[in-house]
PDB file of N, CA and C in Angstrom:
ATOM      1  N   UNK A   1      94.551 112.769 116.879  1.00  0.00           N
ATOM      2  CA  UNK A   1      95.542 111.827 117.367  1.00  0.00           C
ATOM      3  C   UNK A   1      96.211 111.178 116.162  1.00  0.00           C
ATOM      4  N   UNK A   2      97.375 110.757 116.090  1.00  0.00           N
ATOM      5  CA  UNK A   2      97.973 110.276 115.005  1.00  0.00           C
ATOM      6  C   UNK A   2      98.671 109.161 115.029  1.00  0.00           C
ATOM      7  N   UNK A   3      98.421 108.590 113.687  1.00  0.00           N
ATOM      8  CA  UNK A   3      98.477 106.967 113.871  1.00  0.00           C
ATOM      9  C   UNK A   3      99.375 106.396 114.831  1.00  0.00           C
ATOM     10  N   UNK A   4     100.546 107.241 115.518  1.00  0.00           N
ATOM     11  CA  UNK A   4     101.600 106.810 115.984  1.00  0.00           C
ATOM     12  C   UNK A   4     101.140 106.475 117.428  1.00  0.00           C
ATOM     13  N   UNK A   5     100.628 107.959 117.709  1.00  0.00           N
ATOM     14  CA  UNK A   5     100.012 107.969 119.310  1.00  0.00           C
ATOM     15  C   UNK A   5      98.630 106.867 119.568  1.00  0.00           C
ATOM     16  N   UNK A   6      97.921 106.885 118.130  1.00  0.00           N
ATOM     17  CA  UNK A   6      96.986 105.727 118.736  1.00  0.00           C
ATOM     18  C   UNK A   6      97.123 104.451 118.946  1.00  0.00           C
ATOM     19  N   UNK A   7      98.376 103.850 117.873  1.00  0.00           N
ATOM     20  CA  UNK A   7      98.861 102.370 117.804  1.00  0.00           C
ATOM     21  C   UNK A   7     100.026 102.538 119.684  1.00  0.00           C
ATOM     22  N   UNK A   8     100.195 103.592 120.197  1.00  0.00           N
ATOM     23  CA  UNK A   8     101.026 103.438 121.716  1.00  0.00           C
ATOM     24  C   UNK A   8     100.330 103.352 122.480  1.00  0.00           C
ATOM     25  N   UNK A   9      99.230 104.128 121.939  1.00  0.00           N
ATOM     26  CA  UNK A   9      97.363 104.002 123.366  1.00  0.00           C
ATOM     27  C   UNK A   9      97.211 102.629 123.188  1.00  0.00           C
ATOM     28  N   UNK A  10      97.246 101.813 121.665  1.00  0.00           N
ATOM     29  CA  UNK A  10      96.366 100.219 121.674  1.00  0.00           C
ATOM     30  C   UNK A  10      97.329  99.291 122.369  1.00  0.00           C
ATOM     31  N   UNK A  11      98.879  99.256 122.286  1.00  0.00           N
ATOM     32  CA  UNK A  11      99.654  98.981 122.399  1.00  0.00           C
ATOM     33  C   UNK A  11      99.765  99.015 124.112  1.00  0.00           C
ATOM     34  N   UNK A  12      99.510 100.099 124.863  1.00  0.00           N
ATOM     35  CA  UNK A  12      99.878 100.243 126.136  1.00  0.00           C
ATOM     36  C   UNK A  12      98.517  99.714 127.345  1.00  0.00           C
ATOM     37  N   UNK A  13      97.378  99.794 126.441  1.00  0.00           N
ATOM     38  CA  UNK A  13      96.111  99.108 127.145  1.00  0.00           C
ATOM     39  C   UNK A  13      96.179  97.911 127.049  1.00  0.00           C
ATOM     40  N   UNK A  14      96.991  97.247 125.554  1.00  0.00           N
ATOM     41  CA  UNK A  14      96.758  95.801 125.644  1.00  0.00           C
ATOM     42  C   UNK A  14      97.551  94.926 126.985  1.00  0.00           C
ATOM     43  N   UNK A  15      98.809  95.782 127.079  1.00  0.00           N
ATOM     44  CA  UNK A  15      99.867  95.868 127.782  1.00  0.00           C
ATOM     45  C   UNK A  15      99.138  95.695 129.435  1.00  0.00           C
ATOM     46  N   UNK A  16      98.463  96.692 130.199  1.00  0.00           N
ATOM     47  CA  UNK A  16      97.919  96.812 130.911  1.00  0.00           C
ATOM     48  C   UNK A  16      97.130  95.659 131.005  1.00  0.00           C
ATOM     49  N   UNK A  17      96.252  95.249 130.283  1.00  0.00           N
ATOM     50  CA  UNK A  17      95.410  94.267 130.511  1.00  0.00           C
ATOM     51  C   UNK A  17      96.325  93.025 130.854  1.00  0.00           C
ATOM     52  N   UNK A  18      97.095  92.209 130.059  1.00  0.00           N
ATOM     53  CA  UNK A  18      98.193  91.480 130.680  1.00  0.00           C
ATOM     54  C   UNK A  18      98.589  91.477 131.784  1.00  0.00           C
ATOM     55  N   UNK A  19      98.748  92.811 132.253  1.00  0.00           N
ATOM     56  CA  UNK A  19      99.351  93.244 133.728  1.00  0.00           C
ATOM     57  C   UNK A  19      98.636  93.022 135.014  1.00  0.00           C
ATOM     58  N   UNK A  20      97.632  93.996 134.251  1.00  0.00           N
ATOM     59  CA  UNK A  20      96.401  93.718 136.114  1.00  0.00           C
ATOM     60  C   UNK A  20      95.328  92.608 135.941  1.00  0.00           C
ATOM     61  N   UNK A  21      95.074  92.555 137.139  1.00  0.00           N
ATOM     62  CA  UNK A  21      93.620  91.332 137.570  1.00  0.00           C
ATOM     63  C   UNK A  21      92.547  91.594 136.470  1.00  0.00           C
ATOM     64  N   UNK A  22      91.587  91.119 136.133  1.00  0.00           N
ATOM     65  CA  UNK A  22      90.395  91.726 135.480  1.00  0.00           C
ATOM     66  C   UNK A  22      90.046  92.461 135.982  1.00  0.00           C
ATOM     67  N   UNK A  23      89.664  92.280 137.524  1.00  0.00           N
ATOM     68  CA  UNK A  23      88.961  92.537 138.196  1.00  0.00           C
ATOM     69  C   UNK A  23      89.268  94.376 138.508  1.00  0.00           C
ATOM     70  N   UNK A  24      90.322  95.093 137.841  1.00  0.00           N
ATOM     71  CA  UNK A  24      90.673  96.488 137.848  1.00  0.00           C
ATOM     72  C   UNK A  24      90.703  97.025 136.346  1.00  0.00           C
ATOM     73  N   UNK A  25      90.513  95.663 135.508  1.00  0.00           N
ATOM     74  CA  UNK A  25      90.772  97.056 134.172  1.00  0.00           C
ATOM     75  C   UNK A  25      89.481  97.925 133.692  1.00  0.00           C
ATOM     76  N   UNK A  26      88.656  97.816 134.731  1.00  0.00           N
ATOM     77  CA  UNK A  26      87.802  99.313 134.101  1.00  0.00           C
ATOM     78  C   UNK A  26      88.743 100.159 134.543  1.00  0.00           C
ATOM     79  N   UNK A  27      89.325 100.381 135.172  1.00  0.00           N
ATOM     80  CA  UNK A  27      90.084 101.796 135.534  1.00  0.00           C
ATOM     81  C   UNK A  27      91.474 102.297 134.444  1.00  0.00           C
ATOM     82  N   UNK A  28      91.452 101.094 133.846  1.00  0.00           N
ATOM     83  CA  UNK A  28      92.745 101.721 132.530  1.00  0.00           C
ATOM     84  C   UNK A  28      92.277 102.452 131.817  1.00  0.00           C
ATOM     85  N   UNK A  29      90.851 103.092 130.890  1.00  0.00           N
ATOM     86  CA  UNK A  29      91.025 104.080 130.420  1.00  0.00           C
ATOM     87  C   UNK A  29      90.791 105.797 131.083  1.00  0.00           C
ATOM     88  N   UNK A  30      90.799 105.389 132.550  1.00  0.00           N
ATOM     89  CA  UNK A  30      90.808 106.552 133.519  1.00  0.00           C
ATOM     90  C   UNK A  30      92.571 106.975 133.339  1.00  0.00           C
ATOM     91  N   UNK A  31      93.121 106.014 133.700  1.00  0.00           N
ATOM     92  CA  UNK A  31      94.730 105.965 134.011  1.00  0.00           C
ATOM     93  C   UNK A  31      95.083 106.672 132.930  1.00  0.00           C
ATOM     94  N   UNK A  32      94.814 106.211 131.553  1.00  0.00           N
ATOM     95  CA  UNK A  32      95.425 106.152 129.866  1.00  0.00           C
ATOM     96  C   UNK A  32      95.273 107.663 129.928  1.00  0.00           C
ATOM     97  N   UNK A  33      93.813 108.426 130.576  1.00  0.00           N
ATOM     98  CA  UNK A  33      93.695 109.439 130.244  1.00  0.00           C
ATOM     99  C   UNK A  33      95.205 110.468 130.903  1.00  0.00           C
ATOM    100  N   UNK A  34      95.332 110.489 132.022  1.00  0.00           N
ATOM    101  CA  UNK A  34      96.304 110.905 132.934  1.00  0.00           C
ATOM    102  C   UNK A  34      97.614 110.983 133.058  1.00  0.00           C
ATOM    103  N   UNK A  35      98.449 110.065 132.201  1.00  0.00           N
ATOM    104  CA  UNK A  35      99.060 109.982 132.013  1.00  0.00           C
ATOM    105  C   UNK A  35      99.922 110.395 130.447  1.00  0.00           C
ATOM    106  N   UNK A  36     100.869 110.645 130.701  1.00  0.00           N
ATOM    107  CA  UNK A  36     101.957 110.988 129.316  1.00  0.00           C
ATOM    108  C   UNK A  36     102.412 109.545 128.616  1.00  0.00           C
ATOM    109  N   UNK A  37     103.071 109.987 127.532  1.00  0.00           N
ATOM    110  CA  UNK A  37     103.256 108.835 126.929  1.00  0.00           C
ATOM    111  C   UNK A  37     104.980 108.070 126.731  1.00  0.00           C
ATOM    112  N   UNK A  38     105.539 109.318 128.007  1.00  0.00           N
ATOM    113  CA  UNK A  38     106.863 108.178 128.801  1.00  0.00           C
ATOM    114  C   UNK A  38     106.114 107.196 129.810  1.00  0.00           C
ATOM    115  N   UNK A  39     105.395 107.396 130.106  1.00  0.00           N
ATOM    116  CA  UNK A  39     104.526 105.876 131.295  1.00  0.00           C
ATOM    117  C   UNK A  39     103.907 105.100 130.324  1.00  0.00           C
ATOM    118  N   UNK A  40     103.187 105.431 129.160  1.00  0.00           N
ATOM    119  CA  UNK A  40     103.019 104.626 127.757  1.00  0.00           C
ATOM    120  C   UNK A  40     103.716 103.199 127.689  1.00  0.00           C
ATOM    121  N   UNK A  41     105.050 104.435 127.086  1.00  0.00           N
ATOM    122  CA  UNK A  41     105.914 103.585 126.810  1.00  0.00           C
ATOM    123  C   UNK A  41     107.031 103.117 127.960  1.00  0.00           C
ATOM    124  N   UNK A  42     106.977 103.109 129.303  1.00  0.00           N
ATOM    125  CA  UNK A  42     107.434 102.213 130.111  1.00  0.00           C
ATOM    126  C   UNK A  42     106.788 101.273 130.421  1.00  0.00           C
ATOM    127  N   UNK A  43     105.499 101.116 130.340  1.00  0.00           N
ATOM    128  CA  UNK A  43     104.488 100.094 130.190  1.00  0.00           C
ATOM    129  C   UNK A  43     104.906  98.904 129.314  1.00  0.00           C
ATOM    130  N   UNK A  44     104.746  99.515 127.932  1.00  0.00           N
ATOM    131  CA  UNK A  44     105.027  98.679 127.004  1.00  0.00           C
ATOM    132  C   UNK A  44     106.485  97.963 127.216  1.00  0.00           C
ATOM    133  N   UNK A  45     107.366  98.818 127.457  1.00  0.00           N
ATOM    134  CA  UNK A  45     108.822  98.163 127.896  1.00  0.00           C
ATOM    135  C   UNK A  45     108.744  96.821 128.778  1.00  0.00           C
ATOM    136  N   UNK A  46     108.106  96.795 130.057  1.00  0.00           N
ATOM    137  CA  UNK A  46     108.178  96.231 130.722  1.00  0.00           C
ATOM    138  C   UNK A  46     107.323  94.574 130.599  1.00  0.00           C
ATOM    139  N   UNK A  47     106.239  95.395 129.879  1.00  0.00           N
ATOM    140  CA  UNK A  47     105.492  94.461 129.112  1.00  0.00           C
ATOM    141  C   UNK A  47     106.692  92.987 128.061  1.00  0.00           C
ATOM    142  N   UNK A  48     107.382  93.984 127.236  1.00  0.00           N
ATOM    143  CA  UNK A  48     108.369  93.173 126.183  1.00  0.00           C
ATOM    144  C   UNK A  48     109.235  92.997 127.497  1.00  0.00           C
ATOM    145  N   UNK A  49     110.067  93.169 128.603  1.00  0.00           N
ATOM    146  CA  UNK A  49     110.881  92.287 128.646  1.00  0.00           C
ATOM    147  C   UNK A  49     110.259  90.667 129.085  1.00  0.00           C
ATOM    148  N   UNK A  50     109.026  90.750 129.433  1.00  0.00           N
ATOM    149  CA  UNK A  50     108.769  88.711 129.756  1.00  0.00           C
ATOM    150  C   UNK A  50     108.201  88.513 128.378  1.00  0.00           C
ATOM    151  N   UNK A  51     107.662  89.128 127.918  1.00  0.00           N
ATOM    152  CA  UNK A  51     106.784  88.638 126.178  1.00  0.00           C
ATOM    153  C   UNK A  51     107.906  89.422 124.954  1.00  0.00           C
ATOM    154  N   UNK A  52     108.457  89.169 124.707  1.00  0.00           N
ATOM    155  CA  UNK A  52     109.364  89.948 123.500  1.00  0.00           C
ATOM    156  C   UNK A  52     108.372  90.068 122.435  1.00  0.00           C
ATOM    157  N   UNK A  53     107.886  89.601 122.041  1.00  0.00           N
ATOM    158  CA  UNK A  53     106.742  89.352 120.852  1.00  0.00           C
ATOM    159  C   UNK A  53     105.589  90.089 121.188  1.00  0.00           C
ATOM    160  N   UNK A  54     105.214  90.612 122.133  1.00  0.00           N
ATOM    161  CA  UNK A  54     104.068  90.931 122.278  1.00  0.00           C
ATOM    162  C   UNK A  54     103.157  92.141 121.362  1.00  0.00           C
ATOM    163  N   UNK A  55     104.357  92.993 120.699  1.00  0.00           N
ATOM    164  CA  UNK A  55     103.359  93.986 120.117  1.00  0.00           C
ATOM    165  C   UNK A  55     103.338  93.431 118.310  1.00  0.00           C
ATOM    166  N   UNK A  56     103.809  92.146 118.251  1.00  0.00           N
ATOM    167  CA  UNK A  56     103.706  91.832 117.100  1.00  0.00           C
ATOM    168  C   UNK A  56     102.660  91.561 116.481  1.00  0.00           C
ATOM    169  N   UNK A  57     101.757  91.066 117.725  1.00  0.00           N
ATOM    170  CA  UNK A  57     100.434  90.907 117.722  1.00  0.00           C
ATOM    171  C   UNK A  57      99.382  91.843 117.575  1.00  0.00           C
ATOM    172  N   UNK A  58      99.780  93.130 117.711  1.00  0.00           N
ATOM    173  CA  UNK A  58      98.978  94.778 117.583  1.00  0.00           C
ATOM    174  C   UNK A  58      99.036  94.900 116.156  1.00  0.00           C
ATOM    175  N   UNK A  59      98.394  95.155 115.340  1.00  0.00           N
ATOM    176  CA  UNK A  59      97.945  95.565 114.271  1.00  0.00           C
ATOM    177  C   UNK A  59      97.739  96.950 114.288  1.00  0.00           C
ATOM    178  N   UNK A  60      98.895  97.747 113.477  1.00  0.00           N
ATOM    179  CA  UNK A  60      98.894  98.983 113.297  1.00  0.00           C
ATOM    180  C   UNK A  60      97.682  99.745 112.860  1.00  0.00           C
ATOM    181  N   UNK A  61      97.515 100.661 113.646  1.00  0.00           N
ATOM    182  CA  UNK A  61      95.825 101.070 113.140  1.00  0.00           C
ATOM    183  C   UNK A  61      96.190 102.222 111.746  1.00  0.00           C
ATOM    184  N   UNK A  62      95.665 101.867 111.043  1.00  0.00           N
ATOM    185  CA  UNK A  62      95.355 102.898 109.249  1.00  0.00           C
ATOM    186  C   UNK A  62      94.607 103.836 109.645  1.00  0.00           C
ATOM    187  N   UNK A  63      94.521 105.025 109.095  1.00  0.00           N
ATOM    188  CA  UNK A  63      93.506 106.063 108.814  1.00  0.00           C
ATOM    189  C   UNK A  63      93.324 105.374 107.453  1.00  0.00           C
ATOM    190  N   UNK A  64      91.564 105.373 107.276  1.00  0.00           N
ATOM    191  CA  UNK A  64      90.769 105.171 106.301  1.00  0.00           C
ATOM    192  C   UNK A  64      90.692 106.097 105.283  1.00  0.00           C
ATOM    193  N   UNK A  65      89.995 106.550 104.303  1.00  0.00           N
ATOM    194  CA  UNK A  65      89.451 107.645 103.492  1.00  0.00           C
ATOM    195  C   UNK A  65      90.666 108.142 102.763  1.00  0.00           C
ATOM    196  N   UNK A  66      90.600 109.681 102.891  1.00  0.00           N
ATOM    197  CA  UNK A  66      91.070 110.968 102.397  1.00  0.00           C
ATOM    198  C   UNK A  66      92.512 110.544 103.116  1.00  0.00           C
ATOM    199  N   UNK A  67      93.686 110.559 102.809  1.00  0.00           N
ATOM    200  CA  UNK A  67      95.122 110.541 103.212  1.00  0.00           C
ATOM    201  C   UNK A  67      95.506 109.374 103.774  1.00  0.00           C
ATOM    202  N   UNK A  68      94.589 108.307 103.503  1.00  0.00           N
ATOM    203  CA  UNK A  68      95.015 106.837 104.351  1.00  0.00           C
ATOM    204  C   UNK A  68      95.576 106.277 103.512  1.00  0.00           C
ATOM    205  N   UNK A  69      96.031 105.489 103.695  1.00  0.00           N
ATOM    206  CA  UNK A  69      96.450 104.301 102.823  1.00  0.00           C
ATOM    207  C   UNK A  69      95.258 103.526 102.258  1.00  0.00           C
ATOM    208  N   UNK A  70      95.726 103.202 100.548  1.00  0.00           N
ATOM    209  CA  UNK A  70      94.167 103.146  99.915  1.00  0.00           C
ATOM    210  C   UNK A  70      94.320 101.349 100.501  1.00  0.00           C
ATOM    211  N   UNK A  71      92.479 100.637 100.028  1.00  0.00           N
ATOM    212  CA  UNK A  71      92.634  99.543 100.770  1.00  0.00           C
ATOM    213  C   UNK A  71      93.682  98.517  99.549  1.00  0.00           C
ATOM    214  N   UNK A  72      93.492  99.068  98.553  1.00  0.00           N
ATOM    215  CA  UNK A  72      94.278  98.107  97.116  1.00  0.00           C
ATOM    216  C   UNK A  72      95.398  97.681  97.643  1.00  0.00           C
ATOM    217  N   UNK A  73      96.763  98.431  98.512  1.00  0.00           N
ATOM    218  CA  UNK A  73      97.900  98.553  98.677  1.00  0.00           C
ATOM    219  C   UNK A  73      97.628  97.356  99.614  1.00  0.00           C
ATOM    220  N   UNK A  74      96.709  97.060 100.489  1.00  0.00           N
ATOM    221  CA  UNK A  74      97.058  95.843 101.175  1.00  0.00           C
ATOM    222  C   UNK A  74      96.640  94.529 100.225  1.00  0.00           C
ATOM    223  N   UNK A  75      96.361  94.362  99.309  1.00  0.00           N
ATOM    224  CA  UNK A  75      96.273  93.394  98.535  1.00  0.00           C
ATOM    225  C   UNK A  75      97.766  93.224  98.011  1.00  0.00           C
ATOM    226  N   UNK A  76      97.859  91.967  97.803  1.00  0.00           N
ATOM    227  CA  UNK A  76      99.800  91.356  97.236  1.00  0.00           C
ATOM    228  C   UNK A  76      99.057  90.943  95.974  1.00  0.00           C
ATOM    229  N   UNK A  77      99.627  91.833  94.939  1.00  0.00           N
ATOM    230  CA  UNK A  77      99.634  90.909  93.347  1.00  0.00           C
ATOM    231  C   UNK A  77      99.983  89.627  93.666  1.00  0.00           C
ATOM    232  N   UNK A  78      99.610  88.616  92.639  1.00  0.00           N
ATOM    233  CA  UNK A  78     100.120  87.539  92.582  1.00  0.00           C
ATOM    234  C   UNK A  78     101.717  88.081  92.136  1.00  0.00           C
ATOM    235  N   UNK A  79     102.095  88.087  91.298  1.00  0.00           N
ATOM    236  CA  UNK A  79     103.472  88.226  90.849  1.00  0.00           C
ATOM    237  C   UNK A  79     104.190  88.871  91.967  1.00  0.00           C
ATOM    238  N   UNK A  80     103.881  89.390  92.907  1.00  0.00           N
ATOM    239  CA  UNK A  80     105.051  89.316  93.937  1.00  0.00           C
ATOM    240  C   UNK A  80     104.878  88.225  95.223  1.00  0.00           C
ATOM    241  N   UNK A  81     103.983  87.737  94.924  1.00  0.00           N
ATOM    242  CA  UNK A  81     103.447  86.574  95.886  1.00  0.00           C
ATOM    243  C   UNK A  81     104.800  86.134  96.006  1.00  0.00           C
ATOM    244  N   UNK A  82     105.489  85.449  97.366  1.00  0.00           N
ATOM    245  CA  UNK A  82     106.604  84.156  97.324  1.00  0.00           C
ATOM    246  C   UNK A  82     105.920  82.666  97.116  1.00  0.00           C
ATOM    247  N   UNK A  83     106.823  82.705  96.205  1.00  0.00           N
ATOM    248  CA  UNK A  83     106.925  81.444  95.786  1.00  0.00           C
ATOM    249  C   UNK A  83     106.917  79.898  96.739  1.00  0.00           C
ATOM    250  N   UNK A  84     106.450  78.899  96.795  1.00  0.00           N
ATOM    251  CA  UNK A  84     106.518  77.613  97.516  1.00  0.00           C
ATOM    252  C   UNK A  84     108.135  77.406  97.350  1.00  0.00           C
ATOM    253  N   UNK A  85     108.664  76.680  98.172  1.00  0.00           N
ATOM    254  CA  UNK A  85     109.775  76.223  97.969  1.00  0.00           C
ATOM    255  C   UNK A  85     109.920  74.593  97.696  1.00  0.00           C
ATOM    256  N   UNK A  86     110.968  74.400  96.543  1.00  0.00           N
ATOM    257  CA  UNK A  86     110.865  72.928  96.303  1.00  0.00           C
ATOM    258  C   UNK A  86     110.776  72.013  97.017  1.00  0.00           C
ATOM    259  N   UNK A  87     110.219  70.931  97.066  1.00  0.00           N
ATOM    260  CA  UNK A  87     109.856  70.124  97.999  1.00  0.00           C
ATOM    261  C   UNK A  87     111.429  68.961  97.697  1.00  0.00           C
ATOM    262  N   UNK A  88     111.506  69.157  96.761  1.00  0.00           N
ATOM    263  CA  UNK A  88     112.863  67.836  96.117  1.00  0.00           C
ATOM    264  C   UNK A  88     113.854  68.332  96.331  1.00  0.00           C
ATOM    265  N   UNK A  89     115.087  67.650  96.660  1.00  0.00           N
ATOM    266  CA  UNK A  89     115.879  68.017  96.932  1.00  0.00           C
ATOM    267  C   UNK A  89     116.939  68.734  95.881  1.00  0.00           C
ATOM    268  N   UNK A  90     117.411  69.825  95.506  1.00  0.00           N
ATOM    269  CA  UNK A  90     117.745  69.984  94.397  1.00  0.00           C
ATOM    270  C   UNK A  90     119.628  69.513  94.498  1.00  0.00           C
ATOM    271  N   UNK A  91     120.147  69.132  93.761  1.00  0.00           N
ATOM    272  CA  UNK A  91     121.618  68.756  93.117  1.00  0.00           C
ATOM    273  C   UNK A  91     122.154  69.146  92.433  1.00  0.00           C
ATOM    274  N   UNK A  92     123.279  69.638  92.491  1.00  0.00           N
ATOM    275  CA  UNK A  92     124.322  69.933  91.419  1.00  0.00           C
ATOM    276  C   UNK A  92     123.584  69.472  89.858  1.00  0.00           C
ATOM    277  N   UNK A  93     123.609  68.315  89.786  1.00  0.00           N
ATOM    278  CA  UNK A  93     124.038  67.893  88.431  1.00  0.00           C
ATOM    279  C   UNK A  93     122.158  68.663  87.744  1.00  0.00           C
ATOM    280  N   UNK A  94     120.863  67.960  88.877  1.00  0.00           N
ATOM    281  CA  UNK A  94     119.369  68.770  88.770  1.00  0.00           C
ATOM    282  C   UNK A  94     119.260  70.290  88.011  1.00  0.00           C
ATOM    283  N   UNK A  95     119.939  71.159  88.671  1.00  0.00           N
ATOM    284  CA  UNK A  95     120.432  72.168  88.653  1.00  0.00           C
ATOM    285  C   UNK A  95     121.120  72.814  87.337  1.00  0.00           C
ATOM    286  N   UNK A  96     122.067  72.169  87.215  1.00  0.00           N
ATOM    287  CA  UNK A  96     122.602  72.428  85.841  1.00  0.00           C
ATOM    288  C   UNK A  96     121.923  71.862  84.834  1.00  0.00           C
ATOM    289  N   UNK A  97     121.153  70.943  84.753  1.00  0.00           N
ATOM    290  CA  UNK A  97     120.274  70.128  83.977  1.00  0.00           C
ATOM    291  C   UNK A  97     119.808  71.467  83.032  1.00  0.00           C
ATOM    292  N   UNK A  98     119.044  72.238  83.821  1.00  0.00           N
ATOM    293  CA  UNK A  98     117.924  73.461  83.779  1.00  0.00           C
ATOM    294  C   UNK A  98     118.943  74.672  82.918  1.00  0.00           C
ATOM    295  N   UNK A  99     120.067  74.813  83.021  1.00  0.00           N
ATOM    296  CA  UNK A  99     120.940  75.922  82.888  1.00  0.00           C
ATOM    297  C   UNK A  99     121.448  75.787  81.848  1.00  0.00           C
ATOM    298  N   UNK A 100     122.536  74.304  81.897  1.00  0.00           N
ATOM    299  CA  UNK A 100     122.595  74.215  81.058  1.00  0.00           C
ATOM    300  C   UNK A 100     122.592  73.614  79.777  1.00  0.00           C
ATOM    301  N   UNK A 101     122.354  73.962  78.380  1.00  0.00           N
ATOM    302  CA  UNK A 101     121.885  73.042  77.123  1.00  0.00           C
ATOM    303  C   UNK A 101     122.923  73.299  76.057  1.00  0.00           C
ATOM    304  N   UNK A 102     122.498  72.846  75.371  1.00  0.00           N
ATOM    305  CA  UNK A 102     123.517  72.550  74.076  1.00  0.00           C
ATOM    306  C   UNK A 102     123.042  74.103  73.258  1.00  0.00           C
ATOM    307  N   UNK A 103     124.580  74.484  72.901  1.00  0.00           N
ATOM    308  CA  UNK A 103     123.604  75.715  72.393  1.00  0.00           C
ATOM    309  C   UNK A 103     123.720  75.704  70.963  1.00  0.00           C
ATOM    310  N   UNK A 104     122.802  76.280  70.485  1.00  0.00           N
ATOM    311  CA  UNK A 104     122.569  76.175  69.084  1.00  0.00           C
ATOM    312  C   UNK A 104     123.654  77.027  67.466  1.00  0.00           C
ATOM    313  N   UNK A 105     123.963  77.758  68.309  1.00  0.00           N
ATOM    314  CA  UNK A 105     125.151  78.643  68.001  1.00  0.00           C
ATOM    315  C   UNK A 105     126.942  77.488  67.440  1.00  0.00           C
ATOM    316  N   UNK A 106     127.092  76.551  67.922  1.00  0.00           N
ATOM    317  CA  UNK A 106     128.164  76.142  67.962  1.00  0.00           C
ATOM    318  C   UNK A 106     127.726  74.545  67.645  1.00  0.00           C
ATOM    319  N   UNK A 107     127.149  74.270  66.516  1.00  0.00           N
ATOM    320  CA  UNK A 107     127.165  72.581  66.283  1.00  0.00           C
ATOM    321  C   UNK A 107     128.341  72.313  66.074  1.00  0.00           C
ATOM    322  N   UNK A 108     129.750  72.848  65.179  1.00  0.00           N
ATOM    323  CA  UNK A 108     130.872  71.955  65.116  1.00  0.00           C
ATOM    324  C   UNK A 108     131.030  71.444  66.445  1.00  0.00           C
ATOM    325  N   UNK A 109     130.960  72.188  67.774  1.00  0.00           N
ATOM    326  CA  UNK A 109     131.518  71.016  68.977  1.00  0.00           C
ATOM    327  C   UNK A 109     130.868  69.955  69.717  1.00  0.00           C
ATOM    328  N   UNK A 110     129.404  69.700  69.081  1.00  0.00           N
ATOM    329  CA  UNK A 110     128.865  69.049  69.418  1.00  0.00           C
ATOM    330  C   UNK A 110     129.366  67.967  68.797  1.00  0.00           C
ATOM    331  N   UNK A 111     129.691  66.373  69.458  1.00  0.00           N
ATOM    332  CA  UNK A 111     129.807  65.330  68.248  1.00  0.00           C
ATOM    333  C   UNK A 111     129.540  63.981  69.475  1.00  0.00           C
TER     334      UNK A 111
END
């Protein structure tokens, strides 16, 4: 099965469960079996039109090991980390403060 078809199986059970009573979801992985994966994905459709967000919450499933994605790649260096954003308000004049200086190149116009 491949990552695509298994993240539409996790995706379309979670879907299901939302849908029916408790009291019937032993029978979704009878159904899951039986079905193609245009009823999959009309599931899921119907699912997003009252929850728009809903598969944001599914966590794409990885193959591990040999051809997966290694686990390093989910680590963020610091250096691409984002940055906090200033808490102060920044200003024109703040701003240029930082940019710009007297440059060292040209003392005659300094006076």
């Amino acid at each position: 099965m491949s990552v695509a078809a298994s993240h539409l199986d996790k995706g379309c059970e979670e879907a299901l469960r939302l849908l029916l009573r408790p009291d019937i979801h032993h029978t979704i992985p009878k159904w899951m079996a039986q079905v193609g994966e245009g009823e999959k994905r009309g599931i899921i459709r119907l699912v997003r039109a009252a929850n728009p967000n809903f598969m944001e919450t599914l966590a794409v499933p990885r193959t591990q090991g040999h051809g997966g994605v290694p686990r390093v790649a989910e680590v963020i260096p610091a250096r691409h980390a984002v940055k906090p954003l200033r808490k102060e308000p920044t200003t024109l004049l703040s701003a240029a403060k930082g940019m710009m200086q007297k440059s060292a190149s040209t003392p005659a116009l300094i006076r």
